[in-house]
Structures are given as structure tokens and as C-alpha cells.
Protein backbone atom coordinates (compact mmCIF):
# COMPACT_ATOMS: atom_id res chain seq x y z
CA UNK A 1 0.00 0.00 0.00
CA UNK A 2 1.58 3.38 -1.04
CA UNK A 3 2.12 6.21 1.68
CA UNK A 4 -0.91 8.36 -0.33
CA UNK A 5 -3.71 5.76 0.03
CA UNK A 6 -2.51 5.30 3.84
CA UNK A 7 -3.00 8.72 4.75
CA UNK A 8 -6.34 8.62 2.63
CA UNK A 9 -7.01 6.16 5.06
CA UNK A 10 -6.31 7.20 8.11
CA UNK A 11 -7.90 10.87 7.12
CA UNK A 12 -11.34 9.25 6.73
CA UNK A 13 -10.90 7.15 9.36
CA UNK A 14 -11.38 4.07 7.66
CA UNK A 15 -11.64 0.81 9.76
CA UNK A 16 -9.02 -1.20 8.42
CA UNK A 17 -8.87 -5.75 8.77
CA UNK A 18 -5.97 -6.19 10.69
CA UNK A 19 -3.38 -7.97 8.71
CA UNK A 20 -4.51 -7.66 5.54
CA UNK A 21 -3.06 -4.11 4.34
CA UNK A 22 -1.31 -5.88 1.63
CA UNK A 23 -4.91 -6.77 -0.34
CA UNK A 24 -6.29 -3.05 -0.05
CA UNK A 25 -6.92 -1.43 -3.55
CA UNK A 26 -8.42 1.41 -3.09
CA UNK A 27 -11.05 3.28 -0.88
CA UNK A 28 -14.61 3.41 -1.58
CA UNK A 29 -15.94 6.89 -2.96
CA UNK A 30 -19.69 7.02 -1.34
CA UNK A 31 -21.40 8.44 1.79
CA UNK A 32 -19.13 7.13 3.96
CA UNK A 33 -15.45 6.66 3.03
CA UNK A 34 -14.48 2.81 3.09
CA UNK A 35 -11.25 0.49 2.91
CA UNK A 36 -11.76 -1.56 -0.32
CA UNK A 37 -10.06 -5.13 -0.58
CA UNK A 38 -9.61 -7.68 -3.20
CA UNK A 39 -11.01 -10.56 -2.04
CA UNK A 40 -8.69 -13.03 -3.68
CA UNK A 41 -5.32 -11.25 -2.38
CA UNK A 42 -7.14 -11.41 1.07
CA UNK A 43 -7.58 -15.61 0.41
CA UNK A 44 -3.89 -15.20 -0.98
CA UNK A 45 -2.46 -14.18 2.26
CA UNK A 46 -4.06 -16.76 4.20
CA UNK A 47 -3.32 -19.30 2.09
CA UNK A 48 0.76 -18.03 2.19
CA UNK A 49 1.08 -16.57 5.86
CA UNK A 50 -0.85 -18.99 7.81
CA UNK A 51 -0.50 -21.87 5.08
CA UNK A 52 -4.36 -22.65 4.60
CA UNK A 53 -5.47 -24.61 1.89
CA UNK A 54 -7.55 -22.80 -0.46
CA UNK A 55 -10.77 -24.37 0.54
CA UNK A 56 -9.44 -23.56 4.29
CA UNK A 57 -8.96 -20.31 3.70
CA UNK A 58 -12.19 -19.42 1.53
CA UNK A 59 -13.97 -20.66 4.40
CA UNK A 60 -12.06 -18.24 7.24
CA UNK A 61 -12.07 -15.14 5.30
CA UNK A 62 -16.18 -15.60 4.38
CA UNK A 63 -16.91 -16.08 8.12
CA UNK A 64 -14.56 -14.34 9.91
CA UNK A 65 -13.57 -11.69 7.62
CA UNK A 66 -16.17 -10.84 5.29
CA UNK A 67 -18.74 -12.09 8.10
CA UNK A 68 -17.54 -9.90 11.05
CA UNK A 69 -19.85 -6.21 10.79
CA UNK A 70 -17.76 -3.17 12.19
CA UNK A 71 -20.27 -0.63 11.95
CA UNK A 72 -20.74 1.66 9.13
CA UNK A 73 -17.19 1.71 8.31
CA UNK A 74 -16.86 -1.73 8.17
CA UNK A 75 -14.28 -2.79 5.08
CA UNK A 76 -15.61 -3.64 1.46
CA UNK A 77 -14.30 -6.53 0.09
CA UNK A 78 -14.85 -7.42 -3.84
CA UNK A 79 -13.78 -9.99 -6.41
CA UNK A 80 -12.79 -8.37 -9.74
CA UNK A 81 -13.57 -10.06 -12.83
CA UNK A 82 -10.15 -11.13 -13.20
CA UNK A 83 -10.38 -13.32 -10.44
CA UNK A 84 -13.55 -15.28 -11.98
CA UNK A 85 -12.14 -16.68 -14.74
């Protein structure tokens, strides 16, 4: 993550899911400012730091990451179409 989209960030006060900053793309441009992830880079690093399978780790990051509800700042996580095929 470059130095710009971290202060971006931190500026809006964006609730960010702890150990995952390597899978955040971007931040979400509606009523209230959001940390965007890709999903797949999220499944990535479990898969490579805690060395999940990918079935595993699809499973963890639906319930426990995609699943958990922060408030109105919770994270937005999205598969691009890339990742479909």
C-alpha cells in the first residue's frame, strides 16, 4: 500500500482488517469513506502466511472476515472479474 492511500485512510478514518493491508486497492468513494479489498489477495495471504489450503482459507475469510460487521465503516471486500475466470 503506497504512503498516499494510507494517509487517505487514516484521514477518513477508515476501519481497516488487521493484517490484511497488503490486499487493499483502493477506498470506496460514497457516503461514507471505506477500505476496499480484493477478495482473492485477502484468500492469498491466508493461504501463504498462515499456510491454509484454499478451501481452508475461503472458508475463514467468508466467516470471519467478510462475516464480522464493524459498523458503518466496516471494510468492502470485492472480487474483480479477473479473479472469476
Amino acid at each position: 500500500m503506497n504512503e498516499e492511500l494510507k494517509m487517505a485512510l487514516n484521514f477518513n478514518e477508515c476501519l481497516t482488517a488487521d493484517g490484511f493491508d497488503e490486499a487493499i486497492i483502493g477506498i470506496s468513494q460514497c457516503n461514507t469513506v471505506k477500505a476496499v479489498y480484493s477478495s482473492k489477495k485477502c484468500i492469498d495471504i491466508l493461504m501463504k502466511r498462515d499456510k491454509m489450503s484454499k478451501e481452508d482459507a475461503v472458508e475463514f475469510f467468508e466467516f470471519n472476515v467478510v462475516g464480522s460487521y464493524m459498523g458503518d465503516n466496516t471494510p468492502i471486500f470485492i472480487i474483480l472479474q479477473d479473479d472469476l475466470i
